[in-house]
PDB file of N, CA and C in Angstrom:
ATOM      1  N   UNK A   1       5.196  48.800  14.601  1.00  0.00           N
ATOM      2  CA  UNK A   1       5.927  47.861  15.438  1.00  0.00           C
ATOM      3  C   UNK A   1       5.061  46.678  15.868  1.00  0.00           C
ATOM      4  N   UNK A   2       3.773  46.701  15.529  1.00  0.00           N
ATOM      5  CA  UNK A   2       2.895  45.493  15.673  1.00  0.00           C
ATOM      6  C   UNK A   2       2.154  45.896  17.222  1.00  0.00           C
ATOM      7  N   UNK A   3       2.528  46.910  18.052  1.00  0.00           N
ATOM      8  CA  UNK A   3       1.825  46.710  19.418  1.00  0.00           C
ATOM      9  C   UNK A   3       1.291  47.964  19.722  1.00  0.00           C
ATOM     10  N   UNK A   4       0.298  49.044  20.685  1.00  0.00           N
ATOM     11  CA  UNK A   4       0.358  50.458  20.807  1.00  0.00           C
ATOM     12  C   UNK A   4       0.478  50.167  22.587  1.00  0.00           C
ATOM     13  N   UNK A   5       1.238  51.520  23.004  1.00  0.00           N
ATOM     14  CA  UNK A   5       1.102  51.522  24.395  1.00  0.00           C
ATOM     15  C   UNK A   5       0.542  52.499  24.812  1.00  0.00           C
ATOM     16  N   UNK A   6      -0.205  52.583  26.154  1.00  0.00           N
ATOM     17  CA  UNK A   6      -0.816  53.637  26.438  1.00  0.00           C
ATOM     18  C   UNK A   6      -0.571  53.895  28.297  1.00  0.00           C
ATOM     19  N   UNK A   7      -1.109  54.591  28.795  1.00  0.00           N
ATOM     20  CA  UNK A   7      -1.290  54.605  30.016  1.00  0.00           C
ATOM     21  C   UNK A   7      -2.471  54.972  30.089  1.00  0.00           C
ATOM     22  N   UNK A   8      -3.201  54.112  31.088  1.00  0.00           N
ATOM     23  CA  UNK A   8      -4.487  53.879  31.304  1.00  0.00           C
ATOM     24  C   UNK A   8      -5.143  54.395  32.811  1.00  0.00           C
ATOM     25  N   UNK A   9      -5.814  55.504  32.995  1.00  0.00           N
ATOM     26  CA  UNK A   9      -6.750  55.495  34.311  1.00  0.00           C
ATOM     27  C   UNK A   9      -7.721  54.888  34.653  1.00  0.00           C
ATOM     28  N   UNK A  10      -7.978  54.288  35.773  1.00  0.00           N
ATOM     29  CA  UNK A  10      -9.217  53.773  35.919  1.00  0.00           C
ATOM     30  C   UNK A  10      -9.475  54.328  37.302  1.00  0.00           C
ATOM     31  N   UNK A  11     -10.407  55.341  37.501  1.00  0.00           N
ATOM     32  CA  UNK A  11     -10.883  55.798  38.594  1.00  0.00           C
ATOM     33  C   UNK A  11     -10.966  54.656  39.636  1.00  0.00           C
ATOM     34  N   UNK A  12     -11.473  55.457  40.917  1.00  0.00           N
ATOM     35  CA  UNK A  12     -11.728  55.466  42.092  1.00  0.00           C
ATOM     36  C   UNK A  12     -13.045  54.264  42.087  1.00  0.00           C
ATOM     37  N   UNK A  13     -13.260  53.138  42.721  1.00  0.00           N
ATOM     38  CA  UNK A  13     -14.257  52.868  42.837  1.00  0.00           C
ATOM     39  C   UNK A  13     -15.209  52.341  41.332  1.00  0.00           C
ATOM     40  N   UNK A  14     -14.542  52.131  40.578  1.00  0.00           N
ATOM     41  CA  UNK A  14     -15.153  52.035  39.158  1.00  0.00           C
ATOM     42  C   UNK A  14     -14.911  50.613  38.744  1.00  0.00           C
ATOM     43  N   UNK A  15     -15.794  50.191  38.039  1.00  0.00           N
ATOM     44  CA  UNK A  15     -16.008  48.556  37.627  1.00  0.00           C
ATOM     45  C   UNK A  15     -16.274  48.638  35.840  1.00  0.00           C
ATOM     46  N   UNK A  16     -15.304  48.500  35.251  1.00  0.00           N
ATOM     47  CA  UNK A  16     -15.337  48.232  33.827  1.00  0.00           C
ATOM     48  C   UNK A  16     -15.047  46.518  33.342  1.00  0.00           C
ATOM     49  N   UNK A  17     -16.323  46.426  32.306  1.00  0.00           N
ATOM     50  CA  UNK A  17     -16.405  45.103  32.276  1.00  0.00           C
ATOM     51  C   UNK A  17     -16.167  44.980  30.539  1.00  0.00           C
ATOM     52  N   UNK A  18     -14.944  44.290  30.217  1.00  0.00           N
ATOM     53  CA  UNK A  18     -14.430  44.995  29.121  1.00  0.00           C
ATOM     54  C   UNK A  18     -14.326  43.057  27.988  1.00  0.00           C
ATOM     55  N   UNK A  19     -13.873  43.122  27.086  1.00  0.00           N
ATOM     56  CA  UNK A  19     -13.828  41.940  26.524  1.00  0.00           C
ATOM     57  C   UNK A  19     -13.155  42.643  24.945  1.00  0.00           C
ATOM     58  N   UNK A  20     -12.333  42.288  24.616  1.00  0.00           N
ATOM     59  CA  UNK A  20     -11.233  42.729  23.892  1.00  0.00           C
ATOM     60  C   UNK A  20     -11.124  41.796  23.013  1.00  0.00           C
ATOM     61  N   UNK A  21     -12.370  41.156  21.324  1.00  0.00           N
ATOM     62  CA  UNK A  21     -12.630  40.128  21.015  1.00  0.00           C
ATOM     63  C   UNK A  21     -11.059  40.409  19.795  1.00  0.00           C
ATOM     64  N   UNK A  22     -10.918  41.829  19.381  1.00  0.00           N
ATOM     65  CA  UNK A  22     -10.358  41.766  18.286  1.00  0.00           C
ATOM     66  C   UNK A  22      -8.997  41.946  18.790  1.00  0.00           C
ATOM     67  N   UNK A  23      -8.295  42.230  19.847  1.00  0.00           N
ATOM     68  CA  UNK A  23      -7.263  42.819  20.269  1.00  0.00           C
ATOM     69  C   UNK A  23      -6.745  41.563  21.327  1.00  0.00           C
ATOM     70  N   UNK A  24      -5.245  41.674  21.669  1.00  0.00           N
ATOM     71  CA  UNK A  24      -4.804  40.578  22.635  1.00  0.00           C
ATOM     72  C   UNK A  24      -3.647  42.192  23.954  1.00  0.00           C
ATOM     73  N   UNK A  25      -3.898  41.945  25.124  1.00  0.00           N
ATOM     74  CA  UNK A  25      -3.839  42.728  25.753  1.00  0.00           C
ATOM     75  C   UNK A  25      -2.929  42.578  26.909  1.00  0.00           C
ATOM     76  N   UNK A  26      -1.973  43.300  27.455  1.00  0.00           N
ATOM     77  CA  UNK A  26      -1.295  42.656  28.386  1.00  0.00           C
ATOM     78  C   UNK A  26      -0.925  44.073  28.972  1.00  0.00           C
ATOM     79  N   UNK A  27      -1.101  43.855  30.506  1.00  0.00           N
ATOM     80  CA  UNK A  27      -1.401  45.406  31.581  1.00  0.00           C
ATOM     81  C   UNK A  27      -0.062  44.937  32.404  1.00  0.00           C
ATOM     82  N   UNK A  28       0.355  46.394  32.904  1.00  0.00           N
ATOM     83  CA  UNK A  28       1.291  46.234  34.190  1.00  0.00           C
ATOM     84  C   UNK A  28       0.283  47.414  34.318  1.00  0.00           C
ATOM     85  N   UNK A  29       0.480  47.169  36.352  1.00  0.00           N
ATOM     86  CA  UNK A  29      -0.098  48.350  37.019  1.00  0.00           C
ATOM     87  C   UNK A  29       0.559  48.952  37.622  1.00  0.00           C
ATOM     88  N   UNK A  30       1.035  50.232  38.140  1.00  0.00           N
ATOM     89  CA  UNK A  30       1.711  50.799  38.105  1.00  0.00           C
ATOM     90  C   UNK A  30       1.783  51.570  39.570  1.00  0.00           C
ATOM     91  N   UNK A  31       0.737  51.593  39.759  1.00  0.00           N
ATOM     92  CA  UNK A  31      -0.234  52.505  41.161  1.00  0.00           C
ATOM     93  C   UNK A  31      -1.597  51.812  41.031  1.00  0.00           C
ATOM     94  N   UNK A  32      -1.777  51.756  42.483  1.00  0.00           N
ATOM     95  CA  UNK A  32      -3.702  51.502  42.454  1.00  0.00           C
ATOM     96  C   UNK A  32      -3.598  50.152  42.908  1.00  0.00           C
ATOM     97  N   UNK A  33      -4.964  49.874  42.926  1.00  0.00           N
ATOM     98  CA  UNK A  33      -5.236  48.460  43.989  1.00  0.00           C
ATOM     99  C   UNK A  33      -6.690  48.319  43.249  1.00  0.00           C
ATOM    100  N   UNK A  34      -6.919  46.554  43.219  1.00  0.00           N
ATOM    101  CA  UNK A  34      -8.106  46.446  42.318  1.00  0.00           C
ATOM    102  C   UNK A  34      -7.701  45.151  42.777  1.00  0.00           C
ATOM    103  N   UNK A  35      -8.767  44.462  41.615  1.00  0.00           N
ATOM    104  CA  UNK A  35      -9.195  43.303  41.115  1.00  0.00           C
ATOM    105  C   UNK A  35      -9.514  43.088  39.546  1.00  0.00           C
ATOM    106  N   UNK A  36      -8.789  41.905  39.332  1.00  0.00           N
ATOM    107  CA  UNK A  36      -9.482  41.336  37.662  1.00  0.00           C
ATOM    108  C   UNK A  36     -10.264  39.946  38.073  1.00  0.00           C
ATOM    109  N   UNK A  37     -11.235  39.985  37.314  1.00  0.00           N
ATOM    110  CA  UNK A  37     -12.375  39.093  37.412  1.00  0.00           C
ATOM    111  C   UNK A  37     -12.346  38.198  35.972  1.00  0.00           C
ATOM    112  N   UNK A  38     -11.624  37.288  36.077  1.00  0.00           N
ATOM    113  CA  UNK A  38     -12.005  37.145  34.805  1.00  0.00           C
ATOM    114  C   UNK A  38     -13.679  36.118  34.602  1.00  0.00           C
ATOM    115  N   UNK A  39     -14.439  36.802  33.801  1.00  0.00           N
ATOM    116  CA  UNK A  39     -15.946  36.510  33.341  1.00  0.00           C
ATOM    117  C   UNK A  39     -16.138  34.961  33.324  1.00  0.00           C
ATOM    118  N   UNK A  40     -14.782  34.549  32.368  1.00  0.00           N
ATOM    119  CA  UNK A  40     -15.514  33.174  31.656  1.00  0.00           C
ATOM    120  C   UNK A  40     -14.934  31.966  32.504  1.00  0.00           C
ATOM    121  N   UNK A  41     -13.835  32.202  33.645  1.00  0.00           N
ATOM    122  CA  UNK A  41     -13.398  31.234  34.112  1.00  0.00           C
ATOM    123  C   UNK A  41     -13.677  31.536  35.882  1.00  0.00           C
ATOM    124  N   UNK A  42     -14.090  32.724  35.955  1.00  0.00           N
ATOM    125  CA  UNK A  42     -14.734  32.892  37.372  1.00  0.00           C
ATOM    126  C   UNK A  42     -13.510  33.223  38.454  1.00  0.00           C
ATOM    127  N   UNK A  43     -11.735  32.985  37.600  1.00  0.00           N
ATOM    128  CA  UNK A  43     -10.685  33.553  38.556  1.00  0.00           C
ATOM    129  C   UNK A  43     -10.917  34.765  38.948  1.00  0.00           C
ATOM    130  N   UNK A  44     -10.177  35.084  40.149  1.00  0.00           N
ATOM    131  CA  UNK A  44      -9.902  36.255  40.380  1.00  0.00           C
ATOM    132  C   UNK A  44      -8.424  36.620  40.886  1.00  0.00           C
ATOM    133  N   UNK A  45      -8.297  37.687  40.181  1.00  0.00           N
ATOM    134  CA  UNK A  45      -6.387  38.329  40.372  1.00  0.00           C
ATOM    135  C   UNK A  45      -6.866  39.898  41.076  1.00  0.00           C
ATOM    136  N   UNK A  46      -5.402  39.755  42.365  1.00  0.00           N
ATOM    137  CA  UNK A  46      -5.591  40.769  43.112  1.00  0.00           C
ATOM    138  C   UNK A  46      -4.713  41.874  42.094  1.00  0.00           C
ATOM    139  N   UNK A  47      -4.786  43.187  41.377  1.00  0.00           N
ATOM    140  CA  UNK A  47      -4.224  43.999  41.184  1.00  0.00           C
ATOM    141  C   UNK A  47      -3.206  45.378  42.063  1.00  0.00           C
ATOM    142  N   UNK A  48      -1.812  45.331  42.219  1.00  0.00           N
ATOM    143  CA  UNK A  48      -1.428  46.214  42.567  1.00  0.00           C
ATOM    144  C   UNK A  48      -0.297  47.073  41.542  1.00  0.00           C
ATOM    145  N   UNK A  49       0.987  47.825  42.226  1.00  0.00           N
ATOM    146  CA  UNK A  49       1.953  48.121  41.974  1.00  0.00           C
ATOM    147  C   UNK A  49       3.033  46.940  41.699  1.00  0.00           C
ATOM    148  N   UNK A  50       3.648  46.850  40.366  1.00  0.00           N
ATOM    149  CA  UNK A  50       4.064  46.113  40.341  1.00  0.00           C
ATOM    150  C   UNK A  50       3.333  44.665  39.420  1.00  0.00           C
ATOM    151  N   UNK A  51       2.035  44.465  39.581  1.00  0.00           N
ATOM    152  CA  UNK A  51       1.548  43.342  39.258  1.00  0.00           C
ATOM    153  C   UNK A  51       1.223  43.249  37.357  1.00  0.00           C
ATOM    154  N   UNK A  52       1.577  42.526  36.817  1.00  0.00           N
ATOM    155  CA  UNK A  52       1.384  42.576  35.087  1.00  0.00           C
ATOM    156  C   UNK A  52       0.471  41.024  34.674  1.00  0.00           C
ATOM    157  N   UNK A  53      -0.412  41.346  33.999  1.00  0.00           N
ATOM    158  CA  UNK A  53      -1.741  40.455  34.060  1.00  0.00           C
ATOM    159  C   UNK A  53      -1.787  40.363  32.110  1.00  0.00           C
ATOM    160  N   UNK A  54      -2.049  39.220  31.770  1.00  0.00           N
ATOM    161  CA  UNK A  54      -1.901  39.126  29.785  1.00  0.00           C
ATOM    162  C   UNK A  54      -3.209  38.279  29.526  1.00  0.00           C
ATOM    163  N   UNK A  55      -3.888  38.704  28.700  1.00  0.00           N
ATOM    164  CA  UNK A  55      -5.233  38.033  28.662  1.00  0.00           C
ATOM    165  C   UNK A  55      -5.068  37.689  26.873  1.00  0.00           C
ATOM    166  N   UNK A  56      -4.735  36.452  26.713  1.00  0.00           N
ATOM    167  CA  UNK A  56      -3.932  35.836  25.359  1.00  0.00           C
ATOM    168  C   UNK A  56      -4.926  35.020  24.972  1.00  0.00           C
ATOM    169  N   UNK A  57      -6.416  35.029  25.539  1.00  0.00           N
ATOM    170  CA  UNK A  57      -7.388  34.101  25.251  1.00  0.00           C
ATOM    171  C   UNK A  57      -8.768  34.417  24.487  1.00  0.00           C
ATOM    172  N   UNK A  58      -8.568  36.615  24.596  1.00  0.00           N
ATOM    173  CA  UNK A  58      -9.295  37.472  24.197  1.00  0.00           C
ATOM    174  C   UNK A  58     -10.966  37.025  25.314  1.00  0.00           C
ATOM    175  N   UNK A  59     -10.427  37.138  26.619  1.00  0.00           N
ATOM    176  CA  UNK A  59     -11.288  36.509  27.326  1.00  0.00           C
ATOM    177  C   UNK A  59     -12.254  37.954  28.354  1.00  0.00           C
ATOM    178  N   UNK A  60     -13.347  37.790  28.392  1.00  0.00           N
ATOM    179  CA  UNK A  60     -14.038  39.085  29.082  1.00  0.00           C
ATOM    180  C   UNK A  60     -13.656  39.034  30.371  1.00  0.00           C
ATOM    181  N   UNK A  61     -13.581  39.957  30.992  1.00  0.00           N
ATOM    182  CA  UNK A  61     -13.268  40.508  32.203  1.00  0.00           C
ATOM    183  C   UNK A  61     -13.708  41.805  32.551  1.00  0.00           C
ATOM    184  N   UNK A  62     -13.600  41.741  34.182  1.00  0.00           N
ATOM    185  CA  UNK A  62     -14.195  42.772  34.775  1.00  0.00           C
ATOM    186  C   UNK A  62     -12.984  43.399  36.286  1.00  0.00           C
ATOM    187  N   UNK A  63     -12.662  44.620  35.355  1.00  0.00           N
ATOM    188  CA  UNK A  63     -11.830  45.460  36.323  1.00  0.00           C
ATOM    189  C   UNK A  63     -12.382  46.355  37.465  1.00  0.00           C
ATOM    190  N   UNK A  64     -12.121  45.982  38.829  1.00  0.00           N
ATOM    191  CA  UNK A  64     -12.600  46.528  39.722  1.00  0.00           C
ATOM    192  C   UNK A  64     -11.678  47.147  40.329  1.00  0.00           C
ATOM    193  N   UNK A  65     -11.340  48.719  40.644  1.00  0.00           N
ATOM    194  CA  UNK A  65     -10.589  49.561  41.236  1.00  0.00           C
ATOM    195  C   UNK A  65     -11.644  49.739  42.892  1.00  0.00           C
ATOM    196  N   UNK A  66     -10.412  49.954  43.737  1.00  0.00           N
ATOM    197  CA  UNK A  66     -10.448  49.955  45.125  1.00  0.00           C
ATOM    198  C   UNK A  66      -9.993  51.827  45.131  1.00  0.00           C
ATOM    199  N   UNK A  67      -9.122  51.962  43.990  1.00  0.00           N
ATOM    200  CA  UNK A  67      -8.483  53.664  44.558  1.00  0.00           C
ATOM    201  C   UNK A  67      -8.070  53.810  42.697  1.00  0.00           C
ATOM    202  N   UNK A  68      -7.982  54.872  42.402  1.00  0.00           N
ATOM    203  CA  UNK A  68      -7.449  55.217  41.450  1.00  0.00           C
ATOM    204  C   UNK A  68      -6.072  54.701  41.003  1.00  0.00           C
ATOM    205  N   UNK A  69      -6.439  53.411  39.658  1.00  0.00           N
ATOM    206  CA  UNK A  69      -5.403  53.151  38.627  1.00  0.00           C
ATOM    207  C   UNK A  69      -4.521  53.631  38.131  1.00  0.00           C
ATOM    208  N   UNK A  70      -3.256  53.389  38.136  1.00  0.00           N
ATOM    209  CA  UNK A  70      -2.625  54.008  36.867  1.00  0.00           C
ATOM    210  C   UNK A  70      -2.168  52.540  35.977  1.00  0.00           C
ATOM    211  N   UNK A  71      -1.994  52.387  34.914  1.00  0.00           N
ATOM    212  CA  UNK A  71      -1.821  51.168  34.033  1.00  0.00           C
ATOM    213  C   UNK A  71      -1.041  51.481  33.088  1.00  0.00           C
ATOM    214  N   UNK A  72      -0.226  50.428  32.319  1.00  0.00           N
ATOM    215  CA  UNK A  72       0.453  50.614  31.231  1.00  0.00           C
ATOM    216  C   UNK A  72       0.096  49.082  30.298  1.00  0.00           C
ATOM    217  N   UNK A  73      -0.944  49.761  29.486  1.00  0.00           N
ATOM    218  CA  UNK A  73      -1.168  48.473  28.447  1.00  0.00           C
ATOM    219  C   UNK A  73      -0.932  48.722  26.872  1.00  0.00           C
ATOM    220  N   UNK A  74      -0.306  47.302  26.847  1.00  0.00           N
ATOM    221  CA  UNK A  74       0.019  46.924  25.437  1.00  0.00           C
ATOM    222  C   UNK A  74      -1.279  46.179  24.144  1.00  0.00           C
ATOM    223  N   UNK A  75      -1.104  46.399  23.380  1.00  0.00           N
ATOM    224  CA  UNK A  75      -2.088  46.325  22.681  1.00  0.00           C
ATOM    225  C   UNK A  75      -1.718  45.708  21.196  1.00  0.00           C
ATOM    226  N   UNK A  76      -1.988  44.518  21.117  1.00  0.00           N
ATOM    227  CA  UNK A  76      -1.933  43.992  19.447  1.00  0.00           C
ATOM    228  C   UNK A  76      -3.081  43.214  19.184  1.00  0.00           C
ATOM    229  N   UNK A  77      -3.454  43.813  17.926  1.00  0.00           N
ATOM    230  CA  UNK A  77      -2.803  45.055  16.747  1.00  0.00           C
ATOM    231  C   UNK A  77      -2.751  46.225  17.563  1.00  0.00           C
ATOM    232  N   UNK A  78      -1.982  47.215  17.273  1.00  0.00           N
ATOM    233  CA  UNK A  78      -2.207  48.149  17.606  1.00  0.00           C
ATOM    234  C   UNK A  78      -3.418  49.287  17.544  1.00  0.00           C
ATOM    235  N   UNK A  79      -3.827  49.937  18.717  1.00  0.00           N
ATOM    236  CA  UNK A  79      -4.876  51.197  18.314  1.00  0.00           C
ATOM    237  C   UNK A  79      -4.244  51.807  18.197  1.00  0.00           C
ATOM    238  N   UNK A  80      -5.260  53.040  17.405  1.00  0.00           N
ATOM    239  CA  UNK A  80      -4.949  53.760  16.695  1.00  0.00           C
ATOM    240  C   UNK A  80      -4.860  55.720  17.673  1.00  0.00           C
ATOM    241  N   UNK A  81      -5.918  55.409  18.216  1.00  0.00           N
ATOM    242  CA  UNK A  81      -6.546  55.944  19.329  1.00  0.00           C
ATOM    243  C   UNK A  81      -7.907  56.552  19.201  1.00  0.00           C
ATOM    244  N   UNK A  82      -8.012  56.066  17.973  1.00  0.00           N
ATOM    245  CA  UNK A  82      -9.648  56.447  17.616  1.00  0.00           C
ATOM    246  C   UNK A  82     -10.730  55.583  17.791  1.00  0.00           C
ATOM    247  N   UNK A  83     -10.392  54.564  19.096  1.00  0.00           N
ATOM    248  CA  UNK A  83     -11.494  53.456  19.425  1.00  0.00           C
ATOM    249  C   UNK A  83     -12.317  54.328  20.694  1.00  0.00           C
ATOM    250  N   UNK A  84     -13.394  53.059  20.527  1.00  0.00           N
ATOM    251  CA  UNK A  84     -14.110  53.799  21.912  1.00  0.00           C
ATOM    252  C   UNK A  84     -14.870  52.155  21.670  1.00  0.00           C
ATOM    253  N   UNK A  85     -15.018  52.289  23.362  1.00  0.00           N
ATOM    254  CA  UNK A  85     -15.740  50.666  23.722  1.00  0.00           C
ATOM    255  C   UNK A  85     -16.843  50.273  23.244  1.00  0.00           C
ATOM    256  N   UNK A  86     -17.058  49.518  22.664  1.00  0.00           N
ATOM    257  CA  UNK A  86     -18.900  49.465  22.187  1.00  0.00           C
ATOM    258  C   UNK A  86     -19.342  48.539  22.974  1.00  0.00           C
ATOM    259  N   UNK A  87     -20.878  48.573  22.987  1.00  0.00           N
ATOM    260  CA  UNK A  87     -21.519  47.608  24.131  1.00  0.00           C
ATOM    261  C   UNK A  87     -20.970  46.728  24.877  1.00  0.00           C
ATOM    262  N   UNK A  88     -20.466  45.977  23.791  1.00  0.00           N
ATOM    263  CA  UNK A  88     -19.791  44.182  24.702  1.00  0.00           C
ATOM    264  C   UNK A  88     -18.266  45.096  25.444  1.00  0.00           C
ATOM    265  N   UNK A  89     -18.453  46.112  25.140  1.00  0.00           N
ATOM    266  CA  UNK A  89     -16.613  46.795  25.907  1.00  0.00           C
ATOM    267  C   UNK A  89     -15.142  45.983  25.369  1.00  0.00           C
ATOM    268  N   UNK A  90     -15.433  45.947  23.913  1.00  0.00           N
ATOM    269  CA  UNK A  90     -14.352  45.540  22.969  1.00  0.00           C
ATOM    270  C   UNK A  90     -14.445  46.941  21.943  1.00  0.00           C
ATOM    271  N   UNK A  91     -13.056  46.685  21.460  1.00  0.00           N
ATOM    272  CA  UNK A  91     -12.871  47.805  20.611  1.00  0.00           C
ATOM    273  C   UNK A  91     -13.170  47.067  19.206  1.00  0.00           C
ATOM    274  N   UNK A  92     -13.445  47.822  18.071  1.00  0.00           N
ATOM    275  CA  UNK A  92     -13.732  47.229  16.642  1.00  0.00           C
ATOM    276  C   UNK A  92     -12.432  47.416  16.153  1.00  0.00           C
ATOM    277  N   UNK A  93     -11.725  46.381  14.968  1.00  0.00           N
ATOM    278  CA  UNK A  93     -10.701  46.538  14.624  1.00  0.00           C
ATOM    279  C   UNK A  93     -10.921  47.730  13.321  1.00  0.00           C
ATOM    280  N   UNK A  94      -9.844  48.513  13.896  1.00  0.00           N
ATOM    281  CA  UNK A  94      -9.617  50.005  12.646  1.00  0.00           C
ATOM    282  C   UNK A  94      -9.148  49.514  11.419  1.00  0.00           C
ATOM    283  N   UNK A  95      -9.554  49.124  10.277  1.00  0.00           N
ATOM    284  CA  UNK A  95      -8.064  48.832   9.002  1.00  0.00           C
ATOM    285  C   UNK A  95      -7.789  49.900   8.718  1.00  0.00           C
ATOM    286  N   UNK A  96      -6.432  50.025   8.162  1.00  0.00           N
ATOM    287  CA  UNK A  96      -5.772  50.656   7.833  1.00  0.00           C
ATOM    288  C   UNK A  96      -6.214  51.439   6.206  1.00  0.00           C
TER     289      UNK A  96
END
């Protein structure tokens, strides 16, 4: 279908600093209270219930949880679910 969805935790108190060079990404949050930072333009977005955030620029950012996340993100291309973050906290694209 061109997209994968997932539901996403992000603990308590936890700061993931993520950059998504191969993937284009777009979150609703669902539960939880945070912050997005974005890296390269120095904004900052308050995260709650309710709030949906699209990063269409493949731009780094840094997620800061206040209480335990719950998330629902979309993902194109789709994963597969066999990624895992590497250093820069981007996933490598899987081919098929």
């Amino acid at each position: 279908m061109g997209f994968s969805l997932h539901h996403t935790i992000v603990k308590e108190m936890c700061e993931l600093e993520l950059h998504y060079k191969n993937h284009l990404e777009a979150v609703y949050c669902i539960s939880g209270e945070g912050k997005l930072r974005n890296l390269e333009t120095g904004e900052v977005h308050r995260l709650r219930s309710g709030v949906l955030y699209a990063l269409n620029k493949h731009e780094k950012h840094l997620i800061i949880s206040e209480n335990e996340m719950h998330m629902i993100c979309v993902f194109n291309p789709p994963l597969t679910g066999e990624e895992v973050h590497n250093e820069e906290g981007s996933y490598e694209l899987i081919e098929e």
